[in-house]
PDB file of N, CA and C in Angstrom:
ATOM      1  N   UNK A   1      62.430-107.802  17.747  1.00  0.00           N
ATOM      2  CA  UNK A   1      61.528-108.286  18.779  1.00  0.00           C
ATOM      3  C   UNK A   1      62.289-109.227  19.707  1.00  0.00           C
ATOM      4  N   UNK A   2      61.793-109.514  21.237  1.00  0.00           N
ATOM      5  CA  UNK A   2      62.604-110.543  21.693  1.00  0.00           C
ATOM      6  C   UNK A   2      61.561-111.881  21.401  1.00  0.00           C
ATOM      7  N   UNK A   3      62.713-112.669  21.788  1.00  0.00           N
ATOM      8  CA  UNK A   3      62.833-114.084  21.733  1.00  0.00           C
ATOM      9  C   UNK A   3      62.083-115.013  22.303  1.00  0.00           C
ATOM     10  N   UNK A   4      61.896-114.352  23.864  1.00  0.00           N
ATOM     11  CA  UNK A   4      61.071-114.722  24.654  1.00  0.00           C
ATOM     12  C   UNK A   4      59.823-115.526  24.288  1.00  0.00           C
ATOM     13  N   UNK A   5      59.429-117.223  24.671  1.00  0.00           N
ATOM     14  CA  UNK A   5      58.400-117.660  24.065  1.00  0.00           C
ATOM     15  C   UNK A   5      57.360-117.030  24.580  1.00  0.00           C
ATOM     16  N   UNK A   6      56.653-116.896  25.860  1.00  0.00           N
ATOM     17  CA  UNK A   6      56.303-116.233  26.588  1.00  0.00           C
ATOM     18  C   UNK A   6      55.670-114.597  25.994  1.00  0.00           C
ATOM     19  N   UNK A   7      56.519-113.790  25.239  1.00  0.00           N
ATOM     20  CA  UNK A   7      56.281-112.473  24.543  1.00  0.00           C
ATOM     21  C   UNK A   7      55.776-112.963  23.205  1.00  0.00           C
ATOM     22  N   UNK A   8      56.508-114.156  22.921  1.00  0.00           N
ATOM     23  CA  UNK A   8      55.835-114.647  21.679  1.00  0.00           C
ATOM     24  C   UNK A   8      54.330-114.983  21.644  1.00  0.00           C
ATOM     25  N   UNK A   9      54.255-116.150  22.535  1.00  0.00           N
ATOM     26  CA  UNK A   9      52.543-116.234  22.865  1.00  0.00           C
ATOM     27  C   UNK A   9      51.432-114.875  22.944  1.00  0.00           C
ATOM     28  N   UNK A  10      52.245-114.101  23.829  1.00  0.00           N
ATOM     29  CA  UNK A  10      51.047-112.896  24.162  1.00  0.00           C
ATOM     30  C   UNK A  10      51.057-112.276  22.586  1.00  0.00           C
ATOM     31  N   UNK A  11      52.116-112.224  22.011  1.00  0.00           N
ATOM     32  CA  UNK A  11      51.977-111.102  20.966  1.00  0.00           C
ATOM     33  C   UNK A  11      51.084-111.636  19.560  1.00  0.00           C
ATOM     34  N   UNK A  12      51.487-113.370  19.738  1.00  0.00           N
ATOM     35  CA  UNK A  12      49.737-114.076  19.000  1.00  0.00           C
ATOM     36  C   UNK A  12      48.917-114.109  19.661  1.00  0.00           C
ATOM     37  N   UNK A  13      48.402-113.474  20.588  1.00  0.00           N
ATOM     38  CA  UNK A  13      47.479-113.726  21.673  1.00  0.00           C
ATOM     39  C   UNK A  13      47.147-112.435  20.782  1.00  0.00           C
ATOM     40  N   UNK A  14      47.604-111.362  21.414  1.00  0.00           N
ATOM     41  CA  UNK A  14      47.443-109.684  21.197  1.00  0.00           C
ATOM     42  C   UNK A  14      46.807-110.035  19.117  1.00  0.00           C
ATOM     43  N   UNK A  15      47.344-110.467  18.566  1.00  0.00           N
ATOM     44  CA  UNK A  15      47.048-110.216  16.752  1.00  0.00           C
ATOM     45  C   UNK A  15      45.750-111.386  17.125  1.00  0.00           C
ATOM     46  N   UNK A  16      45.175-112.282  17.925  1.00  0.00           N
ATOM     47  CA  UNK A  16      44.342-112.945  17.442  1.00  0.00           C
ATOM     48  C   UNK A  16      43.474-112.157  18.368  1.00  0.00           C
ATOM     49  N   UNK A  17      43.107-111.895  19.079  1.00  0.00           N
ATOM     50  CA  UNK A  17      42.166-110.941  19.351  1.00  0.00           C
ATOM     51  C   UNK A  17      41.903-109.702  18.285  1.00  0.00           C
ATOM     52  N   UNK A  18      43.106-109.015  17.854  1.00  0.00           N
ATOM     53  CA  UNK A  18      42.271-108.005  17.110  1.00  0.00           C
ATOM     54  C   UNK A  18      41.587-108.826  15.633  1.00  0.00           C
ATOM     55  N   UNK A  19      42.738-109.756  15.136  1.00  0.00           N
ATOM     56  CA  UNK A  19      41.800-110.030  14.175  1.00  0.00           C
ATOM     57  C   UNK A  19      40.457-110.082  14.616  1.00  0.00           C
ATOM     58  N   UNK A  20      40.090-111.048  15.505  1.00  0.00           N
ATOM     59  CA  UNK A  20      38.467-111.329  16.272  1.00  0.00           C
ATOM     60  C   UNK A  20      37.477-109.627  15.785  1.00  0.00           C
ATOM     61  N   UNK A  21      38.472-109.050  17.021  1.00  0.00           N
ATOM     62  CA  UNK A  21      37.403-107.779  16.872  1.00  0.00           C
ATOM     63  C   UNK A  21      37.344-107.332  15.399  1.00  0.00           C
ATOM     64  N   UNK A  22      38.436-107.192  14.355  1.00  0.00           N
ATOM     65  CA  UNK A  22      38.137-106.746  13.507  1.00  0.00           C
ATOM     66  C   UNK A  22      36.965-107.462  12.527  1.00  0.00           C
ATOM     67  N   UNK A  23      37.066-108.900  12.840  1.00  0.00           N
ATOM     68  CA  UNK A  23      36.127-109.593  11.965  1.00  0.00           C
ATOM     69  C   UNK A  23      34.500-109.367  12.450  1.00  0.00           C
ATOM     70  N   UNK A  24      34.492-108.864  14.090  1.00  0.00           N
ATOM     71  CA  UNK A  24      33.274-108.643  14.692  1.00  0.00           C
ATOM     72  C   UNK A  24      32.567-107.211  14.238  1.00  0.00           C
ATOM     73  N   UNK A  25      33.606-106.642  14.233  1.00  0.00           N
ATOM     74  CA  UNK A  25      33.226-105.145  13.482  1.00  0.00           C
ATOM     75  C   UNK A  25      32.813-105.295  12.367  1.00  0.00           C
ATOM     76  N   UNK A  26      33.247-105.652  11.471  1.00  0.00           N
ATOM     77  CA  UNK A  26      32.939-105.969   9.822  1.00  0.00           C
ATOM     78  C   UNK A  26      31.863-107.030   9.814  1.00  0.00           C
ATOM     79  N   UNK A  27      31.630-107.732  10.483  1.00  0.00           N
ATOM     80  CA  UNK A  27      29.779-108.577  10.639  1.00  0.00           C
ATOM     81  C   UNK A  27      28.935-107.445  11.302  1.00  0.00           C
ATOM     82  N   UNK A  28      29.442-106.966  12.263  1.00  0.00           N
ATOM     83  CA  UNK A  28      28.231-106.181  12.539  1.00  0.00           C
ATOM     84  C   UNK A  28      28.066-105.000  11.750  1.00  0.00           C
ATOM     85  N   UNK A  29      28.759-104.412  10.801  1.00  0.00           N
ATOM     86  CA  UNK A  29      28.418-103.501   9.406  1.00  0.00           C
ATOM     87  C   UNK A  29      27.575-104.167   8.388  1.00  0.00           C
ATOM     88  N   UNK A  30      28.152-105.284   8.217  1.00  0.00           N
ATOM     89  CA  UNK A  30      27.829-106.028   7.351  1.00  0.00           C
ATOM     90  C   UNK A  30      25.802-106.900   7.666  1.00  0.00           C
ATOM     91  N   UNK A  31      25.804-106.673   8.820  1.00  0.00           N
ATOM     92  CA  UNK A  31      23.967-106.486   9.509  1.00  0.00           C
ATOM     93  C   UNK A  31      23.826-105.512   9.443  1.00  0.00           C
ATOM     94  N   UNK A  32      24.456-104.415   9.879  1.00  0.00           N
ATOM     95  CA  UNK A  32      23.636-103.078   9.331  1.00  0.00           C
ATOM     96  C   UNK A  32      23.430-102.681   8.098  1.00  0.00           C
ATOM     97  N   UNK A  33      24.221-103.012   7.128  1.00  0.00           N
ATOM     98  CA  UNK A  33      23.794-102.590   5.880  1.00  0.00           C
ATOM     99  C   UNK A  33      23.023-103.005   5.333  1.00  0.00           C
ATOM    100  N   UNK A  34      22.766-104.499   5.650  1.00  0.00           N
ATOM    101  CA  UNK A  34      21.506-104.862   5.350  1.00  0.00           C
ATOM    102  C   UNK A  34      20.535-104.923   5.163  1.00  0.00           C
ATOM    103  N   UNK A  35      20.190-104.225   6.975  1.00  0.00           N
ATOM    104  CA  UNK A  35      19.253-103.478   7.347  1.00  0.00           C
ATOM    105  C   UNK A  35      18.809-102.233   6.770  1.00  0.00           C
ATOM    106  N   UNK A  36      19.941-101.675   6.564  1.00  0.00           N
ATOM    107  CA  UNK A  36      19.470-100.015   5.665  1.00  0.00           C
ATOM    108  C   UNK A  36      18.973-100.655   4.366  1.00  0.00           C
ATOM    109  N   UNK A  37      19.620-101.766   3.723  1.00  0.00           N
ATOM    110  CA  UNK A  37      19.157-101.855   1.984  1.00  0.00           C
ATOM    111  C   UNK A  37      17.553-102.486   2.415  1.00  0.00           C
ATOM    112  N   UNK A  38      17.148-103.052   3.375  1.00  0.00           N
ATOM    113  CA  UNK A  38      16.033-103.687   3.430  1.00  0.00           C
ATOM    114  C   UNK A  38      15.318-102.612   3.809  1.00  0.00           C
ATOM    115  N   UNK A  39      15.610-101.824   4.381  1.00  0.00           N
ATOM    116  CA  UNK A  39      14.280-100.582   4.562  1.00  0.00           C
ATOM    117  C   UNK A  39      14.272 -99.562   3.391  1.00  0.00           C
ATOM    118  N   UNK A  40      15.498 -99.151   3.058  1.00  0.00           N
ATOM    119  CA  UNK A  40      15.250 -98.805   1.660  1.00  0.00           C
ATOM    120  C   UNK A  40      14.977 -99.149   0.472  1.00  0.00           C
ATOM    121  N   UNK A  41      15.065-100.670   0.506  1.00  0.00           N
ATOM    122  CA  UNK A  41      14.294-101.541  -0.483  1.00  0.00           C
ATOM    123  C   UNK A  41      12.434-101.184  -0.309  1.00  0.00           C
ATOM    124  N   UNK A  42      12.109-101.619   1.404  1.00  0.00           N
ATOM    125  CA  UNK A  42      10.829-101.234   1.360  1.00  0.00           C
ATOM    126  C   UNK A  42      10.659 -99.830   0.941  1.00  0.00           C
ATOM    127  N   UNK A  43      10.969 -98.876   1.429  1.00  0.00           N
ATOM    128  CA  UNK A  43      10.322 -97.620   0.841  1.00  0.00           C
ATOM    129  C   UNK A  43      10.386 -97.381  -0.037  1.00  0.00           C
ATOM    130  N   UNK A  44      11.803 -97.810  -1.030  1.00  0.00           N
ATOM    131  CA  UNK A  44      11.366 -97.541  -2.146  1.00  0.00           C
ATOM    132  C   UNK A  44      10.173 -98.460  -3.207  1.00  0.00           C
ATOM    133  N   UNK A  45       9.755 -99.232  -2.794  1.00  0.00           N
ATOM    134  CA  UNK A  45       8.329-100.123  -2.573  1.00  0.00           C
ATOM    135  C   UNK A  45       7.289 -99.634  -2.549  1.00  0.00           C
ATOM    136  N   UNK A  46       7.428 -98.235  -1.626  1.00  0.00           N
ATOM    137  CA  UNK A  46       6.081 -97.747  -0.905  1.00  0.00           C
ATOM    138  C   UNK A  46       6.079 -96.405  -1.671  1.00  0.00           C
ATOM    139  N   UNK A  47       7.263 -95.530  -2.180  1.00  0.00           N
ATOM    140  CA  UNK A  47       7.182 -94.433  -3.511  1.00  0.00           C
ATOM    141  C   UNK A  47       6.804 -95.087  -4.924  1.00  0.00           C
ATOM    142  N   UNK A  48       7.372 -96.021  -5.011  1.00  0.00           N
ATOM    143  CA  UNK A  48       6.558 -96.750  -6.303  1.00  0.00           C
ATOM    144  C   UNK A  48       5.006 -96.865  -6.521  1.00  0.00           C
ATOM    145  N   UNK A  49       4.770 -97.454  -5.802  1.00  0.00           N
ATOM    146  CA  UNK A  49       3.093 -97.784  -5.298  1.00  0.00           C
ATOM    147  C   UNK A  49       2.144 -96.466  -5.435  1.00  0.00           C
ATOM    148  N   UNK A  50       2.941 -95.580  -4.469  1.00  0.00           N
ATOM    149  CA  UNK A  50       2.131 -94.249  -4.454  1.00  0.00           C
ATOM    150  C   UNK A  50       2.497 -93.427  -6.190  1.00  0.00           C
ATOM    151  N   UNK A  51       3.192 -93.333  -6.165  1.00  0.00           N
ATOM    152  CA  UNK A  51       3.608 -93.001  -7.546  1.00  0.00           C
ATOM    153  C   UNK A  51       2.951 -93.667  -9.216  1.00  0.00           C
ATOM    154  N   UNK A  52       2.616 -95.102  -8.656  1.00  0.00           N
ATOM    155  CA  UNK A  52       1.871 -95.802  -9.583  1.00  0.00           C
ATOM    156  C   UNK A  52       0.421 -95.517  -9.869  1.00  0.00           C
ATOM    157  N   UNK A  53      -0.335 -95.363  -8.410  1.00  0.00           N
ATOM    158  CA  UNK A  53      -1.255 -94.517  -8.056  1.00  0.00           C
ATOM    159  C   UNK A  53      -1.828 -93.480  -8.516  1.00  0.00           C
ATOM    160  N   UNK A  54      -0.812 -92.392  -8.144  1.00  0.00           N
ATOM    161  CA  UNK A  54      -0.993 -91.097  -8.583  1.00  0.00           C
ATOM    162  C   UNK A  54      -1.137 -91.123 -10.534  1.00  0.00           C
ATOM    163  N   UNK A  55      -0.290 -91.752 -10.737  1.00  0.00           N
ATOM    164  CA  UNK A  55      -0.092 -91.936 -12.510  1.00  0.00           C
ATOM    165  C   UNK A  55      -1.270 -92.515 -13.142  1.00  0.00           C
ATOM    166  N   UNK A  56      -1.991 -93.830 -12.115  1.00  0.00           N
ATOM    167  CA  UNK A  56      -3.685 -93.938 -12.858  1.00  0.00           C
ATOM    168  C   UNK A  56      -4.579 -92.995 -12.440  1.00  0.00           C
ATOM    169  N   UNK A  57      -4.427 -92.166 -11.483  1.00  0.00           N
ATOM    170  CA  UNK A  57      -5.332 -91.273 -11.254  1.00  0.00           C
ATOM    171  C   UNK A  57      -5.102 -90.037 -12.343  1.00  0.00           C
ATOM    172  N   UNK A  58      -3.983 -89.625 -12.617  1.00  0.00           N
ATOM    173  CA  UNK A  58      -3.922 -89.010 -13.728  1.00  0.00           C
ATOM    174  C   UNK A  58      -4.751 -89.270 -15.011  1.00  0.00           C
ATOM    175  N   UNK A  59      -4.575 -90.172 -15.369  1.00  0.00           N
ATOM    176  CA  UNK A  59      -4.570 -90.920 -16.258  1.00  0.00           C
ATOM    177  C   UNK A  59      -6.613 -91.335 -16.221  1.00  0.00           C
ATOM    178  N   UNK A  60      -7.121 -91.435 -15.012  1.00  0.00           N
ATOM    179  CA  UNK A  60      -8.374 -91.374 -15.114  1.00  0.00           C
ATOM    180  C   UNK A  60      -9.194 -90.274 -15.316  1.00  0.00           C
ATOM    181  N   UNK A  61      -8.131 -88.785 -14.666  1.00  0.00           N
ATOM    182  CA  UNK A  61      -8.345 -88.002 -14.731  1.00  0.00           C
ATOM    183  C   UNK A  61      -8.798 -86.909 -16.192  1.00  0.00           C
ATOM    184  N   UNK A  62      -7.152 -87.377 -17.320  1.00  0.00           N
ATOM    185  CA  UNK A  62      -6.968 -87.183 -18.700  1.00  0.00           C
ATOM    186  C   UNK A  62      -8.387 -87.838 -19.262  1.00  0.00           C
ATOM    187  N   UNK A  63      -8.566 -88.683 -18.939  1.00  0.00           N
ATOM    188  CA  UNK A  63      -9.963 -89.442 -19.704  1.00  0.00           C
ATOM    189  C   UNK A  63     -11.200 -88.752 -19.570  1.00  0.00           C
ATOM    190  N   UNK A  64     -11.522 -88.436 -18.100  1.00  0.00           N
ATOM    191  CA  UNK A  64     -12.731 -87.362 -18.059  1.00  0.00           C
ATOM    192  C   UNK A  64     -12.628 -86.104 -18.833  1.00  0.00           C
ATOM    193  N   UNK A  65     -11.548 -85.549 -18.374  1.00  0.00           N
ATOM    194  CA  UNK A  65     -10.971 -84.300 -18.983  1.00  0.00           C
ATOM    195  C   UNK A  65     -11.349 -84.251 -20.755  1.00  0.00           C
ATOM    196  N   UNK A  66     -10.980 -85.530 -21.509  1.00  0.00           N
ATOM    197  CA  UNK A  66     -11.386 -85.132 -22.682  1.00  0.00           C
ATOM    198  C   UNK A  66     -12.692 -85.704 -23.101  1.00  0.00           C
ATOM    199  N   UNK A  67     -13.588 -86.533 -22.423  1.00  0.00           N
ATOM    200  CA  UNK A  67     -14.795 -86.914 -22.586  1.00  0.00           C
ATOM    201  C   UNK A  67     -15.926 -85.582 -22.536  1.00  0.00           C
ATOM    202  N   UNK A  68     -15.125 -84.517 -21.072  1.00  0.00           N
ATOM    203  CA  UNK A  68     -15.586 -83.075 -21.209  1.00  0.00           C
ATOM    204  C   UNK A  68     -15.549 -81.984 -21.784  1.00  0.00           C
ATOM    205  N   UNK A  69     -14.317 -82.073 -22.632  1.00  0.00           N
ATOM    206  CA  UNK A  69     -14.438 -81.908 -23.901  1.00  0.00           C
ATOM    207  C   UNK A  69     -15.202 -81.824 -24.825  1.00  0.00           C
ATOM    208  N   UNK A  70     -15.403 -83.454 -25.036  1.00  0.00           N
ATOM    209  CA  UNK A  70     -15.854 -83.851 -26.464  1.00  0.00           C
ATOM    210  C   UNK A  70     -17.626 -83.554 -26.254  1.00  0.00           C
ATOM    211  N   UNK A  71     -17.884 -83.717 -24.883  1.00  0.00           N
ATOM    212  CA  UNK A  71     -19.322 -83.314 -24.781  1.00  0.00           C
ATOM    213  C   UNK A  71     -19.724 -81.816 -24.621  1.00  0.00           C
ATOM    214  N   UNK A  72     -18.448 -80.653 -24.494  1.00  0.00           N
ATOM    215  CA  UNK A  72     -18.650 -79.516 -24.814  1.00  0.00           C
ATOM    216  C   UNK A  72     -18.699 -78.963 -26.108  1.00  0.00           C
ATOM    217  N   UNK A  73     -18.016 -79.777 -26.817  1.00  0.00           N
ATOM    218  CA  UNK A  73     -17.839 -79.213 -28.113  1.00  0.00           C
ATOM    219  C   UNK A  73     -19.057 -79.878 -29.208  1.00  0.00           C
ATOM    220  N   UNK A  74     -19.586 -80.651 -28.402  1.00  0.00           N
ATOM    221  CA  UNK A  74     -20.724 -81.307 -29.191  1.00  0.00           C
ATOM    222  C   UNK A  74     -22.257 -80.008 -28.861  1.00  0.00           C
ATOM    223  N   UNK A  75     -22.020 -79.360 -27.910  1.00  0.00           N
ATOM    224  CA  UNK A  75     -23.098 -78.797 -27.707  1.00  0.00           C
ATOM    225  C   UNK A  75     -23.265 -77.055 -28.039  1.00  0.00           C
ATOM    226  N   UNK A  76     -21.817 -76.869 -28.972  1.00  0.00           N
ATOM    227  CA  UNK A  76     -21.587 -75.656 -29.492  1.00  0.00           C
ATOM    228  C   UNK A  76     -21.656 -76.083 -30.988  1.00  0.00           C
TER     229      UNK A  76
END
């Protein structure tokens, strides 16, 4: 490389800028991913729920189901 202070300055000039950008790039990933885990945190929030749902409705369902049963087989 030369010697030049002058080439010297620009060429820490030139590495402290990219560091910059590189550190600006990697924060702004580092907000987006966030963002994706927080919406996929919610939805997966919102398949749970429905899913929890569906499983007592089953489940209220199984109960009639054998109450209709037990009142068919009572009348044979």
């Amino acid at each position: 490389m030369t010697k030049d202070p002058l080439d010297k300055l620009i060429l820490w000039c030139l590495w402290g800028i990219a560091i910059i950008v590189c550190l600006i790039t990697v924060g702004i990933n580092v907000v987006q991913n966030d963002k994706t885990i927080d919406s996929l945190k919610h939805k997966t929030t919102v398949q749970q729920n429905k899913i929890d749902k569906q499983q007592r409705e089953i489940s209220r369902l199984e109960q009639t189901n054998k109450a209709l049963v037990n009142q068919a087989k009572g009348r044979y």
